[in-house]
PDB file of N, CA and C in Angstrom:
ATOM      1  N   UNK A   1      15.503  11.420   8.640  1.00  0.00           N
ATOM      2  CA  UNK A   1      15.147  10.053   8.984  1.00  0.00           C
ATOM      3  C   UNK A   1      15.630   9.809  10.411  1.00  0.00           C
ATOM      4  N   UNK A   2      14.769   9.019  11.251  1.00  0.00           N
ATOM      5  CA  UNK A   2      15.655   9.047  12.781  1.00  0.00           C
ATOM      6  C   UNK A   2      15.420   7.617  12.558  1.00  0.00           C
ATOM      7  N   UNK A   3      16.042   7.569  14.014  1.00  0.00           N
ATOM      8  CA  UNK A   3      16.610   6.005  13.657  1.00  0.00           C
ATOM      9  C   UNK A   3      16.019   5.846  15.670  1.00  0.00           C
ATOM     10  N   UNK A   4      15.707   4.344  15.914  1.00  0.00           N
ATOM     11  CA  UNK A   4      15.385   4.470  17.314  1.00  0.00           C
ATOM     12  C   UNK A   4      15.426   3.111  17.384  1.00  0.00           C
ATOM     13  N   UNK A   5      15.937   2.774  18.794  1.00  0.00           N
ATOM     14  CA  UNK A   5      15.866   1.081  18.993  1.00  0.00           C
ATOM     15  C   UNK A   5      14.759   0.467  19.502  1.00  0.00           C
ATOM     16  N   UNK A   6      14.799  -0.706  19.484  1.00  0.00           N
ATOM     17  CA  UNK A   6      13.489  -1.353  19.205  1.00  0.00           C
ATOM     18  C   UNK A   6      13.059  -1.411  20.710  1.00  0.00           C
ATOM     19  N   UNK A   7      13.528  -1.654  21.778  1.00  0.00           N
ATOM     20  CA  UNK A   7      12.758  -1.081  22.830  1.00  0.00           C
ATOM     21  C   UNK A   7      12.039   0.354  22.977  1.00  0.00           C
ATOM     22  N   UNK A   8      13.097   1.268  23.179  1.00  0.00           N
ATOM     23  CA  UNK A   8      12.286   2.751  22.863  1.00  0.00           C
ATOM     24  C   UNK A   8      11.092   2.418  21.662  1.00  0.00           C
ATOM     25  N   UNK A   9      11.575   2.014  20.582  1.00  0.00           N
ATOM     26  CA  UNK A   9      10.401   2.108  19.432  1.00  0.00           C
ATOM     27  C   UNK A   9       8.897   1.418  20.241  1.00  0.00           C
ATOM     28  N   UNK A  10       9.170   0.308  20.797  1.00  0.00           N
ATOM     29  CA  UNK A  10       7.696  -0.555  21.871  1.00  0.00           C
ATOM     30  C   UNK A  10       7.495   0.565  22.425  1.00  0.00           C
ATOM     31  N   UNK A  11       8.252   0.975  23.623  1.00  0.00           N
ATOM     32  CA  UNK A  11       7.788   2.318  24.204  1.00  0.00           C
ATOM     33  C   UNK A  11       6.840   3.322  23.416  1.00  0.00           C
ATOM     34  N   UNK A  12       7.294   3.595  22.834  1.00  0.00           N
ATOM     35  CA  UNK A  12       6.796   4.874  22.208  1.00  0.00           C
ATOM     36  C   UNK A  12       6.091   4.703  20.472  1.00  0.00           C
ATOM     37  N   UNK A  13       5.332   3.764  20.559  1.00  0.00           N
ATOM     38  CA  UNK A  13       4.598   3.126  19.112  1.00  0.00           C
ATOM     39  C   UNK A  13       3.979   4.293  18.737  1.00  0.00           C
ATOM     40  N   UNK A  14       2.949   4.493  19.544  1.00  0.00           N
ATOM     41  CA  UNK A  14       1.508   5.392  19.181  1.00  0.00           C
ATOM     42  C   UNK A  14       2.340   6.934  18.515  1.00  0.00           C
ATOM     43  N   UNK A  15       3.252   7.279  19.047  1.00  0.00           N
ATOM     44  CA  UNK A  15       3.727   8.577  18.886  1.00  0.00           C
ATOM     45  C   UNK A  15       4.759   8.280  17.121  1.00  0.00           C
ATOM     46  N   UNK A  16       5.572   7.135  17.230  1.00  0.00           N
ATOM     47  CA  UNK A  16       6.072   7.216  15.799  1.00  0.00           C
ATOM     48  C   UNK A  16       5.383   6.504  15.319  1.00  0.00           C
ATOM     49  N   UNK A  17       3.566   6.313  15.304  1.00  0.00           N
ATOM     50  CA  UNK A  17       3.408   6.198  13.738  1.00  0.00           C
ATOM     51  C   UNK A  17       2.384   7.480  13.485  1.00  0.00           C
ATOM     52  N   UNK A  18       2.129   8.319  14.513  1.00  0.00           N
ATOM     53  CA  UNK A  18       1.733   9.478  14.607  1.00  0.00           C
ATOM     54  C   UNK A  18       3.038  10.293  13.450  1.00  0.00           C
ATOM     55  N   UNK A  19       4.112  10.294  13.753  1.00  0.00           N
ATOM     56  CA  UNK A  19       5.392  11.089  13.015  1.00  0.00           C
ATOM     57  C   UNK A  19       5.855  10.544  11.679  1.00  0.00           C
ATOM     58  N   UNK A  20       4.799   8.982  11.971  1.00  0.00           N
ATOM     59  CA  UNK A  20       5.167   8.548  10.312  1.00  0.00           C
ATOM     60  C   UNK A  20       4.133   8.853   9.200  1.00  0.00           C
ATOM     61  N   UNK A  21       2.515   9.155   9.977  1.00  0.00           N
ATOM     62  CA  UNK A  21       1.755   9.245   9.868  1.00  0.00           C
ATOM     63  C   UNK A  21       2.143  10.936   8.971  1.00  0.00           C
ATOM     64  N   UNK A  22       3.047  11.491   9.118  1.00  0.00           N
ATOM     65  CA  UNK A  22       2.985  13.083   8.843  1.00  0.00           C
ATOM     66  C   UNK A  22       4.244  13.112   7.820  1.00  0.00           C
ATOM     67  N   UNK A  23       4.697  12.060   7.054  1.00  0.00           N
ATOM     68  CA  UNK A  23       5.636  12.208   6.345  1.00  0.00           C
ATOM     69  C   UNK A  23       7.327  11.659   6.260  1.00  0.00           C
ATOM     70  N   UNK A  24       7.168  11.198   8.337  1.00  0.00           N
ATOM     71  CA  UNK A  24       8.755  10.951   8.880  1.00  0.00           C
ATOM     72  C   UNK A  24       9.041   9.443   8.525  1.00  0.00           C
ATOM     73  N   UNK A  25       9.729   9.334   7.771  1.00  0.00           N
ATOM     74  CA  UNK A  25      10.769   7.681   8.012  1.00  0.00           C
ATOM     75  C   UNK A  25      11.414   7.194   9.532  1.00  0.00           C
ATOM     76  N   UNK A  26      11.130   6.501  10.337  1.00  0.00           N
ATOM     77  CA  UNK A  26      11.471   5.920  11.356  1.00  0.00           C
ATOM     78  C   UNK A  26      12.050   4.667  11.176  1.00  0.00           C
ATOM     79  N   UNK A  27      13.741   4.145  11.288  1.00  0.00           N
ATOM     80  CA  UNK A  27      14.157   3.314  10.987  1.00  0.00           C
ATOM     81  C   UNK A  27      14.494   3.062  12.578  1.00  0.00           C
ATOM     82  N   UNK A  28      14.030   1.335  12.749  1.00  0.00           N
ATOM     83  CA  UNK A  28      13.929   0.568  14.024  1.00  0.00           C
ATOM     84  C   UNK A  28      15.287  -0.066  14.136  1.00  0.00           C
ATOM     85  N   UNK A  29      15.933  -0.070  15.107  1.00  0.00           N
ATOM     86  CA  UNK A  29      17.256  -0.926  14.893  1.00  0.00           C
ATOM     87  C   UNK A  29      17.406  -1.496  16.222  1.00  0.00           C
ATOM     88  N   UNK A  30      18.238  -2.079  16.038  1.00  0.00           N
ATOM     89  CA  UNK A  30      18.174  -3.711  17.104  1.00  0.00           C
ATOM     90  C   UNK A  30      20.027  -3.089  17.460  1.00  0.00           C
ATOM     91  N   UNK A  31      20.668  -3.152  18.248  1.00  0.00           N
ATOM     92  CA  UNK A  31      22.134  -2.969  18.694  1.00  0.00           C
ATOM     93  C   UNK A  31      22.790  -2.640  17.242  1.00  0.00           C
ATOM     94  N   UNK A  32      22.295  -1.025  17.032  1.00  0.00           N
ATOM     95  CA  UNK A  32      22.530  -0.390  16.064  1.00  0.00           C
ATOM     96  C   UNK A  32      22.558  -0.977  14.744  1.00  0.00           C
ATOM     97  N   UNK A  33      22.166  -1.832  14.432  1.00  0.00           N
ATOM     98  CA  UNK A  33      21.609  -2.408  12.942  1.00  0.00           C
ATOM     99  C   UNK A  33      20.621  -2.037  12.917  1.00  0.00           C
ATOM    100  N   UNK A  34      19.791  -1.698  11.809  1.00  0.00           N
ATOM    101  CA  UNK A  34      18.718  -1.111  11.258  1.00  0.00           C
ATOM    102  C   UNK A  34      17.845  -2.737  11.082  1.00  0.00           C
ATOM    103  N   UNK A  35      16.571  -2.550  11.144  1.00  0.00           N
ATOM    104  CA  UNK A  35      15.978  -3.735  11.709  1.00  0.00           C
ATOM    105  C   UNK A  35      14.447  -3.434  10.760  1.00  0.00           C
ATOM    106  N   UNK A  36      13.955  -2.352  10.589  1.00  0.00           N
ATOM    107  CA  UNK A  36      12.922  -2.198  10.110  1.00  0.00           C
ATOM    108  C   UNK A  36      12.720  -0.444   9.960  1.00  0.00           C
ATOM    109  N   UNK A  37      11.928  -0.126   8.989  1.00  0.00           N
ATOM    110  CA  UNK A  37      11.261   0.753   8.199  1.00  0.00           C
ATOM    111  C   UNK A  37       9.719   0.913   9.043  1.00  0.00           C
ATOM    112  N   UNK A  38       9.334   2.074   9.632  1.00  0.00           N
ATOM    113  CA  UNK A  38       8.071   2.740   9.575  1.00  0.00           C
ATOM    114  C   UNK A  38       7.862   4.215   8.521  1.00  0.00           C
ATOM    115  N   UNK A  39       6.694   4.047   7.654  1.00  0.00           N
ATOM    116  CA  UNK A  39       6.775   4.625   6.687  1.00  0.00           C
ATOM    117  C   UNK A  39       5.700   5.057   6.678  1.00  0.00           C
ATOM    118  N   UNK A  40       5.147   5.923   5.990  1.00  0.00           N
ATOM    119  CA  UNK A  40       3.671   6.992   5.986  1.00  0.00           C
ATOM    120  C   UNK A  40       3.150   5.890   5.143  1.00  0.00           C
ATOM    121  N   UNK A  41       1.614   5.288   5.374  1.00  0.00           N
ATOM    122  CA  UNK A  41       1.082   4.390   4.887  1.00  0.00           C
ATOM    123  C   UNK A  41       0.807   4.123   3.214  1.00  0.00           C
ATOM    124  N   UNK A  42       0.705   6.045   2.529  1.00  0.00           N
ATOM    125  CA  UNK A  42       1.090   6.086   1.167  1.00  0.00           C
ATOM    126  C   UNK A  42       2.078   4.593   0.713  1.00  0.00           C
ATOM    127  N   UNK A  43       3.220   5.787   1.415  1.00  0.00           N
ATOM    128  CA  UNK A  43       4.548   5.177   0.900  1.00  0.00           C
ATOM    129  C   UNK A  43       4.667   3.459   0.382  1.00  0.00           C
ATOM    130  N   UNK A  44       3.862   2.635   1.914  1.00  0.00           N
ATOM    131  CA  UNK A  44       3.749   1.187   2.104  1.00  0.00           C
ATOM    132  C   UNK A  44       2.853   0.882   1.243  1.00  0.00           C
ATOM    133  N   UNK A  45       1.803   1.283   0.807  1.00  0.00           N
ATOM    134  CA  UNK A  45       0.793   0.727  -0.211  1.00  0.00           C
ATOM    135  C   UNK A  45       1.572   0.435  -1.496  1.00  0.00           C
ATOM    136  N   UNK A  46       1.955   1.462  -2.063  1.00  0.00           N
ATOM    137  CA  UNK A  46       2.804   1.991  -3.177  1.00  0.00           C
ATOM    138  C   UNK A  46       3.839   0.794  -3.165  1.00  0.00           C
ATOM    139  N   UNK A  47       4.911   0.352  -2.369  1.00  0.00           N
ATOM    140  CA  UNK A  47       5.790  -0.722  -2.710  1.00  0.00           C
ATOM    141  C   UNK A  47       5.167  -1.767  -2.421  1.00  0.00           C
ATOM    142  N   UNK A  48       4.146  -2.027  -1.625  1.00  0.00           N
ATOM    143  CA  UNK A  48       3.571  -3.572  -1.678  1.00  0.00           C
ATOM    144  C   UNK A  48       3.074  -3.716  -2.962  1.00  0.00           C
ATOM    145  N   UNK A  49       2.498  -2.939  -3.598  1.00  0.00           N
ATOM    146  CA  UNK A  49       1.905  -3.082  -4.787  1.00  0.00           C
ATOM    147  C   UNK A  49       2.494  -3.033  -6.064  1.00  0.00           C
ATOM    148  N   UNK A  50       2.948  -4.345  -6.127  1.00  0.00           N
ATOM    149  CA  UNK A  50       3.907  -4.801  -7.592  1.00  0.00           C
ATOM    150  C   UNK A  50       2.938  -4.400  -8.880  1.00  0.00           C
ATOM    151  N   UNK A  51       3.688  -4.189  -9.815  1.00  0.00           N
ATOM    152  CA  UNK A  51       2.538  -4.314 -10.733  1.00  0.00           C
ATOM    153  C   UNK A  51       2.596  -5.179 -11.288  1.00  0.00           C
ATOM    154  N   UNK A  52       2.853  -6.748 -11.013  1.00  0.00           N
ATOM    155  CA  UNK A  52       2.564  -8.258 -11.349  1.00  0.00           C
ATOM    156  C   UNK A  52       1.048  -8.200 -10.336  1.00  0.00           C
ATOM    157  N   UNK A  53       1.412  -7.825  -9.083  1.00  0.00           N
ATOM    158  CA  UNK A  53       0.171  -8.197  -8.197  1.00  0.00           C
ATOM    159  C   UNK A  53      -1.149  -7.108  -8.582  1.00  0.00           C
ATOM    160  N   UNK A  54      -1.068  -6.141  -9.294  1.00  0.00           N
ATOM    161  CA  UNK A  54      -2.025  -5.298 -10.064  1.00  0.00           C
ATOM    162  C   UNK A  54      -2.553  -6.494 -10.983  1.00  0.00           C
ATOM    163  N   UNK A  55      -1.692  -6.574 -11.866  1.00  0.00           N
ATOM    164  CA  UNK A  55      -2.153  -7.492 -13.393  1.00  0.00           C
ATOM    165  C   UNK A  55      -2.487  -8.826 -12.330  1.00  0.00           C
ATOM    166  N   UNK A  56      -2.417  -9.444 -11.276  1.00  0.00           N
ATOM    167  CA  UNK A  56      -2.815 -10.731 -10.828  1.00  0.00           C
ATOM    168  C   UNK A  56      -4.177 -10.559 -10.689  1.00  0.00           C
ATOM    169  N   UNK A  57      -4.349  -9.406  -9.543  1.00  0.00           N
ATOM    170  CA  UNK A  57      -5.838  -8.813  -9.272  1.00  0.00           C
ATOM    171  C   UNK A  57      -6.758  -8.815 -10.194  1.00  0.00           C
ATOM    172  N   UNK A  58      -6.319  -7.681 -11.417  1.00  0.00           N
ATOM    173  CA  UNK A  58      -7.244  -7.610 -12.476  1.00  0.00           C
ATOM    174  C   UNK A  58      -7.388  -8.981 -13.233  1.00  0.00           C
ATOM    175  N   UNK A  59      -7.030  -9.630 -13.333  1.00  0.00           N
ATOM    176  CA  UNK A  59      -6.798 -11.209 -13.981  1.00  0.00           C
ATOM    177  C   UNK A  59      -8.136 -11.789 -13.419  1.00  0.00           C
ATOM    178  N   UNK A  60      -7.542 -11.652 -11.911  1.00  0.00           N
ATOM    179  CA  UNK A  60      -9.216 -12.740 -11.345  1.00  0.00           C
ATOM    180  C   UNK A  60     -10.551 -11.746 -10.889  1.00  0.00           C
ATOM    181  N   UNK A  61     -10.525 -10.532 -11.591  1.00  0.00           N
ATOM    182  CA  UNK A  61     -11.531 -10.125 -11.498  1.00  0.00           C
ATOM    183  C   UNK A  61     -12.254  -9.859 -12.584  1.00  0.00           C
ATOM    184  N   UNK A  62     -11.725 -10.025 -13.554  1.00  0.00           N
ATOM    185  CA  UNK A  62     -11.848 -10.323 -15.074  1.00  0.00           C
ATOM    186  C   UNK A  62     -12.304 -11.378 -14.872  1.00  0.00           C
ATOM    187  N   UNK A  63     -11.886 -12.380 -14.231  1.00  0.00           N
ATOM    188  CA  UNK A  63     -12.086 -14.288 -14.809  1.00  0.00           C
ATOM    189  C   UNK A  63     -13.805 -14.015 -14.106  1.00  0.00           C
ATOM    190  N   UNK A  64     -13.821 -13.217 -12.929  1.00  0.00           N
ATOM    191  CA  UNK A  64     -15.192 -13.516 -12.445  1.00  0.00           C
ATOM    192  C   UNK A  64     -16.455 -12.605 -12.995  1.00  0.00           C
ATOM    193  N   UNK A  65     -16.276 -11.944 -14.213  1.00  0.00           N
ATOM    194  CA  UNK A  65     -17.092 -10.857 -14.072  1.00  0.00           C
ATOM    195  C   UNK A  65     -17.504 -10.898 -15.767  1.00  0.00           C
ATOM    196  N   UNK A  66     -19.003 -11.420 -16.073  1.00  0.00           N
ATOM    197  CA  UNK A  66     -19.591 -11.690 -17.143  1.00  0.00           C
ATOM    198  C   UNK A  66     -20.109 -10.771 -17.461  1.00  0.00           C
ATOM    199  N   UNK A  67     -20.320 -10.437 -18.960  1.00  0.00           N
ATOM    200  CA  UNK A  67     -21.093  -9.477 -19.376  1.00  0.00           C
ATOM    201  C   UNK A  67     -22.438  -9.870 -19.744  1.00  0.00           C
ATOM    202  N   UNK A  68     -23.550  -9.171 -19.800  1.00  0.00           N
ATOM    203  CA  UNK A  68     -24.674  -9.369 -19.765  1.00  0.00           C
ATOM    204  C   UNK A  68     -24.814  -9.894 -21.856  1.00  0.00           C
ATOM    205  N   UNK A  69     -25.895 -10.512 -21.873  1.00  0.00           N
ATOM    206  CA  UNK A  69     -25.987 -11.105 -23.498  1.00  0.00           C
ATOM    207  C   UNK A  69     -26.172  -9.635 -24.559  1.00  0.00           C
ATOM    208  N   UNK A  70     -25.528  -9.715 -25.361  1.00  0.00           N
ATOM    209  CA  UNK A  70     -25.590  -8.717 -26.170  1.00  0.00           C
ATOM    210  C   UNK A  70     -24.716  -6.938 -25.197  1.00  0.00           C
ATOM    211  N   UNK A  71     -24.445  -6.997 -24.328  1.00  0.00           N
ATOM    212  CA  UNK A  71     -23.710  -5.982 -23.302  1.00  0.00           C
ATOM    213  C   UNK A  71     -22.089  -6.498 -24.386  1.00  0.00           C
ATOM    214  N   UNK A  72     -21.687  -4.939 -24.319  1.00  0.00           N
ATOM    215  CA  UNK A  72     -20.166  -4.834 -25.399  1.00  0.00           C
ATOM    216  C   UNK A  72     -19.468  -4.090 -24.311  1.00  0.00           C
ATOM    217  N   UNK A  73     -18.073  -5.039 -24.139  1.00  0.00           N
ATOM    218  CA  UNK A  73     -16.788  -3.773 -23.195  1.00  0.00           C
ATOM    219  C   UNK A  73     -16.704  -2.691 -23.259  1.00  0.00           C
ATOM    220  N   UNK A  74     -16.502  -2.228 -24.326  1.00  0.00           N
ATOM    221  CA  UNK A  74     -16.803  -0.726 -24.858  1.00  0.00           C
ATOM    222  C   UNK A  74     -17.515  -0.230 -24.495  1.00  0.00           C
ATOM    223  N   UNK A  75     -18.765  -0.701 -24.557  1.00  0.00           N
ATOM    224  CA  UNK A  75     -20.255   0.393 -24.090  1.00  0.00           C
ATOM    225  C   UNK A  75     -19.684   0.853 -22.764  1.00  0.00           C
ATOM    226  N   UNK A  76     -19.565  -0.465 -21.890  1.00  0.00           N
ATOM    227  CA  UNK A  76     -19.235  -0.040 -20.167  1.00  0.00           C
ATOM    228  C   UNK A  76     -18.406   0.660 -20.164  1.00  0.00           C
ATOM    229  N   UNK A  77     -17.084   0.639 -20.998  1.00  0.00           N
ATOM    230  CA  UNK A  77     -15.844   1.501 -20.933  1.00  0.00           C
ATOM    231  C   UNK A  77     -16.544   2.946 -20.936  1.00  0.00           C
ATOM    232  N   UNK A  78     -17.302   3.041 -21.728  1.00  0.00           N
ATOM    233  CA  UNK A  78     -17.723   4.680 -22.587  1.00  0.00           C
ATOM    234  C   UNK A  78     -18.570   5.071 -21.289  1.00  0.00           C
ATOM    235  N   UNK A  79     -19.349   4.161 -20.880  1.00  0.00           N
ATOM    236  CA  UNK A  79     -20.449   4.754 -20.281  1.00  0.00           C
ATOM    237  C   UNK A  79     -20.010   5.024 -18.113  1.00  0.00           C
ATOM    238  N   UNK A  80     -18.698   4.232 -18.312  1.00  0.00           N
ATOM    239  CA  UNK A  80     -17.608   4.303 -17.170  1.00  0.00           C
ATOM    240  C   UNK A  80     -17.025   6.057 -17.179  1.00  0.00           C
ATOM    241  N   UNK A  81     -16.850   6.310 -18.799  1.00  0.00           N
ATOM    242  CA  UNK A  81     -16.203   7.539 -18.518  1.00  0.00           C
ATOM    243  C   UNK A  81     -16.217   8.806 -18.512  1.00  0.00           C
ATOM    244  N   UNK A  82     -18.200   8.627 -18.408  1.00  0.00           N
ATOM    245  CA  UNK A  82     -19.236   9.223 -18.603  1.00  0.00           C
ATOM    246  C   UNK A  82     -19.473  10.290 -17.185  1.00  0.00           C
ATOM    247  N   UNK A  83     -18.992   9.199 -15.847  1.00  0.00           N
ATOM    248  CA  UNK A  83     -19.756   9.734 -14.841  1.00  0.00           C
ATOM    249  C   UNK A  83     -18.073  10.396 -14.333  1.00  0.00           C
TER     250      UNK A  83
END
């Protein structure tokens, strides 16, 4: 993990997220306090994504999404796990 201060870090953006881009943790620090996390974009998806904010998502995409008259969940499920 390297660690770099937040001027150098402005300086030199394009190159550490190039190095974060490949796996490296880059921790930003301000007069040696640690200030911020650059992380391989995996990584950031993965903790933004609570799984309250999963079940929120699926909630309102459920609320918007009707099935056709006589159309059964199941069928779509089956015929989802078809292709």
């Amino acid at each position: 993990m390297a660690r770099i201060a937040t001027n150098l870090a402005q300086a030199q953006l394009a190159e550490l997220v190039q190095r974060a881009s490949r796996g490296e943790t880059i921790v930003i620090t301000e007069s040696g306090k640690a200030m911020a996390e650059l992380i391989p974009a995996d990584d950031a998806t993965q903790r933004a994504l609570s799984e309250e904010q999963v079940l929120t998502t699926l909630r309102g995409i459920r609320s918007r999404t009707k099935l056709a008259p006589g159309e059964k969940l199941a069928d779509l499920i089956h015929e989802g796990r078809k292709h």
